[in-house]
Protein backbone atom coordinates (compact mmCIF):
# COMPACT_ATOMS: atom_id res chain seq x y z
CA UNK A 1 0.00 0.00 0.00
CA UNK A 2 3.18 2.52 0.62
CA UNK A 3 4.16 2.18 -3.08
CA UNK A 4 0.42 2.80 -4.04
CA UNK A 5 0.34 5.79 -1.87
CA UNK A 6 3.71 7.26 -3.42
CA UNK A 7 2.81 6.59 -6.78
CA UNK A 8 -0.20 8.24 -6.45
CA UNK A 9 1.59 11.14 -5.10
CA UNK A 10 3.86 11.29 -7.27
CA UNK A 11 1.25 11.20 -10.24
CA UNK A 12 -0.22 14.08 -8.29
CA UNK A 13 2.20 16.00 -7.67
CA UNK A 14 1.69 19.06 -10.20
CA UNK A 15 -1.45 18.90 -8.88
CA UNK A 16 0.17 19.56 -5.01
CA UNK A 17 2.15 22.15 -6.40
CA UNK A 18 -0.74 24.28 -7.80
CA UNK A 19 -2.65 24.16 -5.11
CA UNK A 20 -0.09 25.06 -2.53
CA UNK A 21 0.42 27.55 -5.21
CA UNK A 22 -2.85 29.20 -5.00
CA UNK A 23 -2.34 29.18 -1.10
CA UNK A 24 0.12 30.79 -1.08
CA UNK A 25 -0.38 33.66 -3.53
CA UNK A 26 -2.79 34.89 -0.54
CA UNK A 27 -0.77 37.56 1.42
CA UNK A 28 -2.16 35.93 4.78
CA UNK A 29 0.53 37.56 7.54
CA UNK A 30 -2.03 38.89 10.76
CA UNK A 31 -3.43 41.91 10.12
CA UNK A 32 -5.79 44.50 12.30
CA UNK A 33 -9.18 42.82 12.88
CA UNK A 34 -12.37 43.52 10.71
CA UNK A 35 -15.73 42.29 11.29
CA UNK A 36 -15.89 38.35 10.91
CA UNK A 37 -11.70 38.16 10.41
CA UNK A 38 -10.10 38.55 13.69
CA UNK A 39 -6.65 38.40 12.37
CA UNK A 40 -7.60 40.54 8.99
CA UNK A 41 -8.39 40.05 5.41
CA UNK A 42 -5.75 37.50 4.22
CA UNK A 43 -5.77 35.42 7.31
CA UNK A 44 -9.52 34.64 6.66
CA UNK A 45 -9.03 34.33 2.94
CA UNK A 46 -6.29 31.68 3.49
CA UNK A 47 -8.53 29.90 5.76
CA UNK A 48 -11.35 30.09 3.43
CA UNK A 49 -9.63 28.61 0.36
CA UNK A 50 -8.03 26.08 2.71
CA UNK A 51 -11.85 24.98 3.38
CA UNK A 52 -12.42 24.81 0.03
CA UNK A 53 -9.81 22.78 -1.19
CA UNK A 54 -10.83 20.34 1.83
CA UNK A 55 -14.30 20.24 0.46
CA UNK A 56 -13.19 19.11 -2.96
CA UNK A 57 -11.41 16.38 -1.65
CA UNK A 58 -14.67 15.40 -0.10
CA UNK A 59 -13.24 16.06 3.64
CA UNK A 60 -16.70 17.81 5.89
CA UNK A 61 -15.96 21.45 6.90
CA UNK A 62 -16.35 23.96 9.52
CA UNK A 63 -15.70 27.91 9.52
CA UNK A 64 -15.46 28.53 13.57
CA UNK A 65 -15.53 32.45 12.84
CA UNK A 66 -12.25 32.89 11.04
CA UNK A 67 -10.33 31.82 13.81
CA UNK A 68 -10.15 27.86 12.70
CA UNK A 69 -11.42 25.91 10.04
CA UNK A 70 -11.78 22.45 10.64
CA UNK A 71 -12.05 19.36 8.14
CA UNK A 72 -13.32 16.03 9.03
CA UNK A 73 -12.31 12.50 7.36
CA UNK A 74 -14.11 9.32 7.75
CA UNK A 75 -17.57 7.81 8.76
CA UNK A 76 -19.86 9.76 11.20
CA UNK A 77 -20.29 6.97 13.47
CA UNK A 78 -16.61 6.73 14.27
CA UNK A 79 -14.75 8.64 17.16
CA UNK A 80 -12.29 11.35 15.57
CA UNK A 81 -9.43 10.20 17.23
CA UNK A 82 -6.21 11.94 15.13
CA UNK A 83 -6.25 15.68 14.71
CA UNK A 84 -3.73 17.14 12.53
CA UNK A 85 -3.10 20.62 13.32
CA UNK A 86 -1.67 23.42 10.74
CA UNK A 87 -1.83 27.38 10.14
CA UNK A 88 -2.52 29.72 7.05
CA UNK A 89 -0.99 32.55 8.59
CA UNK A 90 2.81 33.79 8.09
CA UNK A 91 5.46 35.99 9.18
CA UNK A 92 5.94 39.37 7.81
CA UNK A 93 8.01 39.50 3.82
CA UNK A 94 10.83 41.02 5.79
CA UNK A 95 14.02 42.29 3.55
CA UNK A 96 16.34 40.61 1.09
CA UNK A 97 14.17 38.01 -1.39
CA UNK A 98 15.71 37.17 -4.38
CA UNK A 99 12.05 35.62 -5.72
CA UNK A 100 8.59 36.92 -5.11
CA UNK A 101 7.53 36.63 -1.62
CA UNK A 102 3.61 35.89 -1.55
CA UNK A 103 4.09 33.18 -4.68
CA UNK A 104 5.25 29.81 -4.98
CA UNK A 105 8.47 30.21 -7.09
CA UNK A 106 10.21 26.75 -8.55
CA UNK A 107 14.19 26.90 -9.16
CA UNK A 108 15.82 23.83 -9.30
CA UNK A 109 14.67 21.29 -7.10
CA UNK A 110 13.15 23.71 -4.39
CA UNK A 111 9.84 25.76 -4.28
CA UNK A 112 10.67 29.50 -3.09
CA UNK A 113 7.82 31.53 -1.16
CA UNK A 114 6.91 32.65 2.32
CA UNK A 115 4.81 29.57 3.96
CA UNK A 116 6.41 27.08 1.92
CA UNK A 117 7.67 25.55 4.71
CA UNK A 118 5.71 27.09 7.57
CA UNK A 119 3.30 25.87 6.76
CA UNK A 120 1.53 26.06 3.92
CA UNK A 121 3.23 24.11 2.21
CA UNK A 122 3.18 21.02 5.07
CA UNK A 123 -0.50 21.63 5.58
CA UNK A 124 -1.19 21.19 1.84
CA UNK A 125 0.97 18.05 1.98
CA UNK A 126 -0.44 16.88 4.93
CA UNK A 127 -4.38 17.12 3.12
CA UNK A 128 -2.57 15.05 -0.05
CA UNK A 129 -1.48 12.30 3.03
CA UNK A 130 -5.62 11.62 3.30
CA UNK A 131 -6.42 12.20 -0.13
CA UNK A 132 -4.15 9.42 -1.36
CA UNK A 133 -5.47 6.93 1.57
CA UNK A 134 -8.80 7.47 0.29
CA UNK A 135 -8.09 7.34 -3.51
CA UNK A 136 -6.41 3.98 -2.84
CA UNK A 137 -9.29 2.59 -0.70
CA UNK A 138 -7.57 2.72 2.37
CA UNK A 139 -10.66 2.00 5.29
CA UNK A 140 -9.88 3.16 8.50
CA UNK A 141 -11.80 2.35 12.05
CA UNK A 142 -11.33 6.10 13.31
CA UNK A 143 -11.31 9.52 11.93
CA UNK A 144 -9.18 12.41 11.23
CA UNK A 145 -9.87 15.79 12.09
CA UNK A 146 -7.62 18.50 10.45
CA UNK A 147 -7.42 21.86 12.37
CA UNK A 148 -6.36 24.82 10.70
CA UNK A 149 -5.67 27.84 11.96
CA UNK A 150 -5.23 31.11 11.43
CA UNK A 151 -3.45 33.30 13.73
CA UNK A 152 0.01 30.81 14.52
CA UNK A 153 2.24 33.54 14.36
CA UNK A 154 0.66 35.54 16.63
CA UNK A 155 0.07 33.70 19.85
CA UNK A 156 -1.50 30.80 18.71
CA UNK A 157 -5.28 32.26 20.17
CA UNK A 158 -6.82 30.56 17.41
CA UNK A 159 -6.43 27.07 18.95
CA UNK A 160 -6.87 28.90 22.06
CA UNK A 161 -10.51 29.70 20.66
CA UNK A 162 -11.41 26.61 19.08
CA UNK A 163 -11.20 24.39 22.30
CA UNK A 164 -13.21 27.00 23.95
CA UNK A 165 -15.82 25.74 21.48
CA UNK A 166 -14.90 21.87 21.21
CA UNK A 167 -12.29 19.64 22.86
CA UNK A 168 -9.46 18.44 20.80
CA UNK A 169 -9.11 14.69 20.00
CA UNK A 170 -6.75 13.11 22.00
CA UNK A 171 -4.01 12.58 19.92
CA UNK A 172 -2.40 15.06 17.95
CA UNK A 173 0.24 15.89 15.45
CA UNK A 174 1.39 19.00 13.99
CA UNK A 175 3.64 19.56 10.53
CA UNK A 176 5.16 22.66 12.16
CA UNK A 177 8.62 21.62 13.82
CA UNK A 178 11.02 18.86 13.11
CA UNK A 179 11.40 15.37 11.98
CA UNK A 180 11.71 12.26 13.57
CA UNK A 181 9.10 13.79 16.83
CA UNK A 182 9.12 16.71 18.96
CA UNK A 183 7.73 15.72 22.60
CA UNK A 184 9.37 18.83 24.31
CA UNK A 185 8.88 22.41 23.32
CA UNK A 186 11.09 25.02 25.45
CA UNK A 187 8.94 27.71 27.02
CA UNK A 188 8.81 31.11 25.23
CA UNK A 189 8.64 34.69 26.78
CA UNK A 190 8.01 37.78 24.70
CA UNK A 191 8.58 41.34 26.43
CA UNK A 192 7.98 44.85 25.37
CA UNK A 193 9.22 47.72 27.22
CA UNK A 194 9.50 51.60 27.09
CA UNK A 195 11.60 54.43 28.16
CA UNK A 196 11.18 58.61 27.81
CA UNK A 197 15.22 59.19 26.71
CA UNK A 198 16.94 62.56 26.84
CA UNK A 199 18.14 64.81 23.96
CA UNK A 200 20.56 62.45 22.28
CA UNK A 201 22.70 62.53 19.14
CA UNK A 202 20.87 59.32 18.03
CA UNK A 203 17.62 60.70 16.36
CA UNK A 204 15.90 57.75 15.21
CA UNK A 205 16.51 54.07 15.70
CA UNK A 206 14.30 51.69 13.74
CA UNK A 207 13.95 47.75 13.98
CA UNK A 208 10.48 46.83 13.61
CA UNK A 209 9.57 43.01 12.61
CA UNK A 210 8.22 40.24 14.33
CA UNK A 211 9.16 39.83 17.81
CA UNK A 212 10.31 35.90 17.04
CA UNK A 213 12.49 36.85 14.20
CA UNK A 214 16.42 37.69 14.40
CA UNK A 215 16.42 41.12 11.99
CA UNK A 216 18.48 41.23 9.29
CA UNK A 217 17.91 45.04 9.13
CA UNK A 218 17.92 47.61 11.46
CA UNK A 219 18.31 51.72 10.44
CA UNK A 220 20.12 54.94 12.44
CA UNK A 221 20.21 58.47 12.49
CA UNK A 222 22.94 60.42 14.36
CA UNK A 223 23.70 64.14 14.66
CA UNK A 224 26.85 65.51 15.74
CA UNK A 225 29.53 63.08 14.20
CA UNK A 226 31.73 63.46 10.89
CA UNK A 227 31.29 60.78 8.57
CA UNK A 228 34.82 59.81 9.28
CA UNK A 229 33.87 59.46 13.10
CA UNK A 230 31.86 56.90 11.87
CA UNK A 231 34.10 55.26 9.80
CA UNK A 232 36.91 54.72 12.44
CA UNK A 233 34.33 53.18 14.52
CA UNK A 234 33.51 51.00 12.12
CA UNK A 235 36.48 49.42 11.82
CA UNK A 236 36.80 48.93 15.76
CA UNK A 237 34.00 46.45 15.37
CA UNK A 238 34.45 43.04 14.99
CA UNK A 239 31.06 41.61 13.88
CA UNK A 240 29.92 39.89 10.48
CA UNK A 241 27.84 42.47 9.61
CA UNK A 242 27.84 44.91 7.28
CA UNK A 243 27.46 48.85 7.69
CA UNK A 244 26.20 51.19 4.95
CA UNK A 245 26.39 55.13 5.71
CA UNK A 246 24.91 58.35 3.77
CA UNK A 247 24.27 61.36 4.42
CA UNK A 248 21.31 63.19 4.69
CA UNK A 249 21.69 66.73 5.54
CA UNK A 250 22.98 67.30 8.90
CA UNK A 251 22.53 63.53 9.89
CA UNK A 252 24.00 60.41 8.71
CA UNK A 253 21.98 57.42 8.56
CA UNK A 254 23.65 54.22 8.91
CA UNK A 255 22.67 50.90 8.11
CA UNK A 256 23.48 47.52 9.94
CA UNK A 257 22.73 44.76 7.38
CA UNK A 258 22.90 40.94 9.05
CA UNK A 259 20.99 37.82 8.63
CA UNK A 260 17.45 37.08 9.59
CA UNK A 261 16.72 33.39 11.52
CA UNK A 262 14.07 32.51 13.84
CA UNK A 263 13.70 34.18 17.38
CA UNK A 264 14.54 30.98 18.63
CA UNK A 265 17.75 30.25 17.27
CA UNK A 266 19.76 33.48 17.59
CA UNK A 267 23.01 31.42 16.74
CA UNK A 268 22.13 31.30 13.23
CA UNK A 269 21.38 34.38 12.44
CA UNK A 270 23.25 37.29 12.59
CA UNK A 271 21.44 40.37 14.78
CA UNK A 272 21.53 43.67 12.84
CA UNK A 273 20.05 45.29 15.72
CA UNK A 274 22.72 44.33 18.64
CA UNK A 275 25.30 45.10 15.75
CA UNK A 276 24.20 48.49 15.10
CA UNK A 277 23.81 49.18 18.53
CA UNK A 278 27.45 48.17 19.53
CA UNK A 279 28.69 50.36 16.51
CA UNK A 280 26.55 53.40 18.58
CA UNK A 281 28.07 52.01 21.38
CA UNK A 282 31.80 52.70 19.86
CA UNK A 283 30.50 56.21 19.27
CA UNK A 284 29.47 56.41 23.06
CA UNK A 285 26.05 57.28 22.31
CA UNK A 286 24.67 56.38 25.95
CA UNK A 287 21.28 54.40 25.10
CA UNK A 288 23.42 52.40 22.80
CA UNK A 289 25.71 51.44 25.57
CA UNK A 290 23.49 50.61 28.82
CA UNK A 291 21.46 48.39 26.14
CA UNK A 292 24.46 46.70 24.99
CA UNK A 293 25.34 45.76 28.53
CA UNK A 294 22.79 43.48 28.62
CA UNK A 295 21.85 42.20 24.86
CA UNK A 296 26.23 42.09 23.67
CA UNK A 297 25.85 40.97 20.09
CA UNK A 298 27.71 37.63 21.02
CA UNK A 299 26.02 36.63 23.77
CA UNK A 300 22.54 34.38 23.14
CA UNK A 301 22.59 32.37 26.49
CA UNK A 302 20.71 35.42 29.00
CA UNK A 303 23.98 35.21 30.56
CA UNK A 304 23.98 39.23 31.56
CA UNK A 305 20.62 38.75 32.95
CA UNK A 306 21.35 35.58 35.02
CA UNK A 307 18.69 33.36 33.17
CA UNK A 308 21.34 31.25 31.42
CA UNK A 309 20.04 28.45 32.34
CA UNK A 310 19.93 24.85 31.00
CA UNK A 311 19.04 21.21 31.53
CA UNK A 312 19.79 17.67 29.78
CA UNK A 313 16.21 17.39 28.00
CA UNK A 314 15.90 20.92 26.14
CA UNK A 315 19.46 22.36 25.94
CA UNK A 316 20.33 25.93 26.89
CA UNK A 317 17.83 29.23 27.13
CA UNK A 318 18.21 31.85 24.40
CA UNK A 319 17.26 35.53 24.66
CA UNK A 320 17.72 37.92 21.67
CA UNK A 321 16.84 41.64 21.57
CA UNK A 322 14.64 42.02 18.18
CA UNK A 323 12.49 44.50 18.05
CA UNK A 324 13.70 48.60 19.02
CA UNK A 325 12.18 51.92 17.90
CA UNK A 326 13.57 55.11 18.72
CA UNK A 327 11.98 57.59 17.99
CA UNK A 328 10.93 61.26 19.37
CA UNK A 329 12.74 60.61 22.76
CA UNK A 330 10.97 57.38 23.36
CA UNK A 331 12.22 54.11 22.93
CA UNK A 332 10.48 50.40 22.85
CA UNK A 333 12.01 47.13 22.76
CA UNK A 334 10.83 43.66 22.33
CA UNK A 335 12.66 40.47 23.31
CA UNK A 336 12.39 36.89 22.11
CA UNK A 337 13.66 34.30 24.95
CA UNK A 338 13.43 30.46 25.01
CA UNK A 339 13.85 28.70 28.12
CA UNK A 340 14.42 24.96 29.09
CA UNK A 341 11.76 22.64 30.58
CA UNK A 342 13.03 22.46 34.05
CA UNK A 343 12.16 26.15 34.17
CA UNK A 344 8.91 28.07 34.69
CA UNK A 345 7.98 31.14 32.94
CA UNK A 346 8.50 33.13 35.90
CA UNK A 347 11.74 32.28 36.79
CA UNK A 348 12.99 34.00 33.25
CA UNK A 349 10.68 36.67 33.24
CA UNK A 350 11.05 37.77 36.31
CA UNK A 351 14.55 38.88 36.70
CA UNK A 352 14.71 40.18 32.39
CA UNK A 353 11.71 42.89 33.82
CA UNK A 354 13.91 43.77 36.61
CA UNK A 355 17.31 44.18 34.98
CA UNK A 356 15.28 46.50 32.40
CA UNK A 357 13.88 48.42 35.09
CA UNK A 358 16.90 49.23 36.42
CA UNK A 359 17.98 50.68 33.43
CA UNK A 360 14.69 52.68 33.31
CA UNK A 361 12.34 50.88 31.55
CA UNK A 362 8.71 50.43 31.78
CA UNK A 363 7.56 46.45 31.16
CA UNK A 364 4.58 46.77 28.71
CA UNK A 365 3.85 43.49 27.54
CA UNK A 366 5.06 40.29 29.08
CA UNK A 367 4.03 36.94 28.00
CA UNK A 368 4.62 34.04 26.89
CA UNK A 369 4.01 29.91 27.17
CA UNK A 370 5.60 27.73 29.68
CA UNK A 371 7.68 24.72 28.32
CA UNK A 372 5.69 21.91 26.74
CA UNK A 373 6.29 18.13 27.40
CA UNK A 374 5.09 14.68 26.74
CA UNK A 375 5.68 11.58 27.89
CA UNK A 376 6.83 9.19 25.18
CA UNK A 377 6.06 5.75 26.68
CA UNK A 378 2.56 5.97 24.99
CA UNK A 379 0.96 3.74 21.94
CA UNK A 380 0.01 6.89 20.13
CA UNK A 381 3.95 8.57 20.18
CA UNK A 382 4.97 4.35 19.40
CA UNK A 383 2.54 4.32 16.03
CA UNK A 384 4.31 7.86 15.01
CA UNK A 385 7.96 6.50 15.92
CA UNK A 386 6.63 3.11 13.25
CA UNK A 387 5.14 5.72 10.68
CA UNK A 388 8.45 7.26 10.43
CA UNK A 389 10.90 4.13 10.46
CA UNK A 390 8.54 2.82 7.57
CA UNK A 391 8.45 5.82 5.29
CA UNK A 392 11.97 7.41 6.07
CA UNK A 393 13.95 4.21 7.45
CA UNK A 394 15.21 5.40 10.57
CA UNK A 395 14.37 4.79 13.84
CA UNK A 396 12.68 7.67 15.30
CA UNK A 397 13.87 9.56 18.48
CA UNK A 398 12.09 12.34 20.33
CA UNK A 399 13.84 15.11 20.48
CA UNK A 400 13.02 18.90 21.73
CA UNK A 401 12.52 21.95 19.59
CA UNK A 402 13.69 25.77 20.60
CA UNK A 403 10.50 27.51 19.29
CA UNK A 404 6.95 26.69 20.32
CA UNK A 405 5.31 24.49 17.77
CA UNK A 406 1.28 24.37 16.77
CA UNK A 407 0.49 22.20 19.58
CA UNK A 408 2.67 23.65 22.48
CA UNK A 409 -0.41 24.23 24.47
CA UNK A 410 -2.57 21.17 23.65
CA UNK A 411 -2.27 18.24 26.73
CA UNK A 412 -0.49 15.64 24.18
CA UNK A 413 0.28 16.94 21.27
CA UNK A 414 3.65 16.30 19.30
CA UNK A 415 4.94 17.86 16.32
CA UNK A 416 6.13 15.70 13.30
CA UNK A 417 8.25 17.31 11.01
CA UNK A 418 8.42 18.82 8.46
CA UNK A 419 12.27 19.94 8.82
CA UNK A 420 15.08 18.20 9.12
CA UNK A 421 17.73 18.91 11.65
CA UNK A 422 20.44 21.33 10.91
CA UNK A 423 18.66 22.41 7.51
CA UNK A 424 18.65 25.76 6.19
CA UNK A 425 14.99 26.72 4.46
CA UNK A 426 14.59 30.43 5.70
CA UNK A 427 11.91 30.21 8.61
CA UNK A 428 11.17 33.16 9.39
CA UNK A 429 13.70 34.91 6.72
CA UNK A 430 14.10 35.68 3.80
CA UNK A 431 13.70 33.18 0.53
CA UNK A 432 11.74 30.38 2.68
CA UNK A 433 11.77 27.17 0.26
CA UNK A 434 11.33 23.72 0.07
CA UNK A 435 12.38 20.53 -1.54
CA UNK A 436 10.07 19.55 -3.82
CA UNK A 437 10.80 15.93 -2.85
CA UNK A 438 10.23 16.76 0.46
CA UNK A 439 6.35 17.69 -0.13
CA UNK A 440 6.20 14.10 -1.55
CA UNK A 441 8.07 12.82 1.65
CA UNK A 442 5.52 14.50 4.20
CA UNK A 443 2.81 13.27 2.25
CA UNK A 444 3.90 9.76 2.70
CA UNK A 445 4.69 9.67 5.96
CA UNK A 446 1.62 11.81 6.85
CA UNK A 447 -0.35 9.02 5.04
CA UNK A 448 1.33 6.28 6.95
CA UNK A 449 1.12 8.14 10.62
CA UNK A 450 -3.36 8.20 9.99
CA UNK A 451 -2.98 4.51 8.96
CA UNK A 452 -0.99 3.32 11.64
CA UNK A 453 -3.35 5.44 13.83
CA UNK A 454 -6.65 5.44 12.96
CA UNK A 455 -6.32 1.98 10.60
């Protein structure tokens, strides 16, 4: 039946492609709310042709007010007992694509667009996994309930919503972290804070993305300095980054170009923002320097704000300033930090607000998720671990994942791929792709994971 499945797949795969596609030609990043489409227009139009598509394929659909649409497979009189959990929404374009952002570009053996790897193109993969069971005849005892949602990127409140209305099935998977299975997620806190600042020589300071991205791009204008000030700071600074000056009347604007990666893995990017702010540090520009006491462009670990913690299971905690805007004498920062699962949320957050207020500023947003966990001794985690030694041929080990996947707050819920470790498919950044072989691949061993589950 696996060589059935993948030659159907395979058959079908132009078929994949143009419907991922058409999903994601829809700008769908959050937006403000409007009436009926609490995270905006594309959000709910991404949704909506995600229920459509289901529909075709003959799965039984449910709009629960643009927050989640859900799509049912199998007989009424069985239990749903699988839900398969994805999102429609994305990050923000963000700076540096080399092919068109909201399209599905193929070069080579990759497809190029943002979602095509979180997680469009998974979810649309992951809808091919039950259209090929039940173009081969495949009968299984219990159904599957897909869940997909629409506001991911932004706190995950759609979920949030949709058990407020029904209870989620038991066991679920999500196509939104990393192969073989993800049964511990490291807890997340997200703070903004604010400061009044004196007259400076720094007139503007601007970093503005999403708080879970590293920025690859962050802008500043100083009075008072000769370009050649500038200059011989520049070359006092050690960091791969690049600087680009001009001048603009009496100011010079200067540029800190890096490389975007996800909030969670600061290592891998490279943080225009601490960069430019240790260059304005050189020029002993004062809000420069007491923020690069505590967010040094080499340091990931919270080590200056005595969070660096870490355990066996989940690894060490990352924090990364990624958001600042200066701007009229007031300043606001946001900060991305991951800690480990023998920590609670208040144990990082806790001394980050008071190591800002020291330094003056005023905590206006903190949040967050604690750290996720589940127990892998269980059937449903053994018929995923079978799933993936019969598709990919390994033996599957659980493993824990840095940023919060789909199901971080669900009771049991694991994710299951769609990366692989160490790979380079720019999350979060810019030129997100994927192998074309690898839709096929998630497909499969989507397919095989319902079979073994609900067969």
């Amino acid at each position: 039946m696996k060589e059935k499945i993948k030659n159907y797949l395979n058959e079908n795969l132009g078929n994949m492609i143009s419907d991922l596609k058409g999903l994601m030609q829809i700008d769908s990043v959050c937006s403000e709310p409007k009436r009926g489409m609490p995270y905006g227009e594309g959000s709910a139009k991404a949704l909506d042709y995600i229920k459509t598509l289901s529909e075709s394929i003959g799965l039984k659909t449910k709009n629960f007010q643009n927050y989640v649409v859900t799509a049912d497979y199998g007989d009424s009189e069985n239990e749903v007992a699988l839900g398969i959990l994805a999102h429609v929404d994305v990050v923000p374009q963000g700076d540096g694509w080399t092919y068109p952002c909201f399209d599905l570009t193929i070069d080579g053996d990759r497809a190029y667009g943002r979602g095509a790897i979180d997680d469009k193109g998974p979810a649309i993969a992951s809808l091919y996994a039950i259209k090929s069971i039940d173009a081969m005849g495949v009968k299984l005892s219990k159904n599957v309930r897909y869940i997909f949602g629409g506001g991911e990127e932004i706190g995950c409140n759609d979920i949030e919503y949709y058990q407020q209305q029904e209870a989620l099935p038991d066991m679920l998977l999500t196509p939104d972290g990393e192969f073989p299975i993800v049964n511990a997620e490291k807890g997340m806190v997200h703070i903004f804070a604010e400061k009044v600042l004196a007259p400076s020589k720094l007139r503007e300071l601007k970093c503005i993305g999403a708080v879970n991205a590293i920025p690859a791009k962050a802008t500043a204008k100083i009075s008072g300095f000769l370009m050649d000030d500038v200059l011989e700071a520049i070359e006092k600074i050690t960091y791969p980054t690049e600087f680009k000056l001009e001048q603009a009347g009496g100011e010079i604007v200067i540029t800190s170009i890096g490389k975007a990666a996800h909030g969670s893995r600061p290592h891998l990017g490279m943080n225009a923002l601490t960069a430019l702010l240790g260059l304005l540090s050189v020029l002993e520009i004062e809000e420069a320097t007491e923020l690069c006491t505590l967010f040094n462009y080499s340091e990931y670990n919270g080590k200056s704000f005595g969070v660096d913690f870490s355990d066996e299971v989940s690894g060490e905690l990352s924090l990364a300033l990624t958001v600042c805007d200066i701007e009229n004498g007031n300043a606001k920062i946001g900060i991305d930090s991951r800690f480990p699962i023998s920590k609670k949320f208040a144990e990082v957050s806790e001394p980050i607000c008071c190591h800002l207020n020291a330094i003056g500023y005023e905590i206006t947003e903190n949040d967050g998720m604690e750290a996720h966990y589940v127990d892998e001794n269980s059937e449903f985690i053994s018929a995923v671990k079978r799933a993936y030694k019969e598709i990919i041929g390994d033996d599957a080990k659980c493993i824990c994942e840095t940023g919060a996947t789909y199901v971080h707050n669900t009771p049991y819920g694991v994710a299951f791929g769609p990366e692989m470790s160490g790979e380079d498919n720019g999350m979060h950044s810019a030129n997100e792709s994927i192998a074309i072989e690898r839709l096929i691949l998630l497909a499969r061993v989507y397919a095989q994971a319902i079979i073994e589950i609900c067969g």
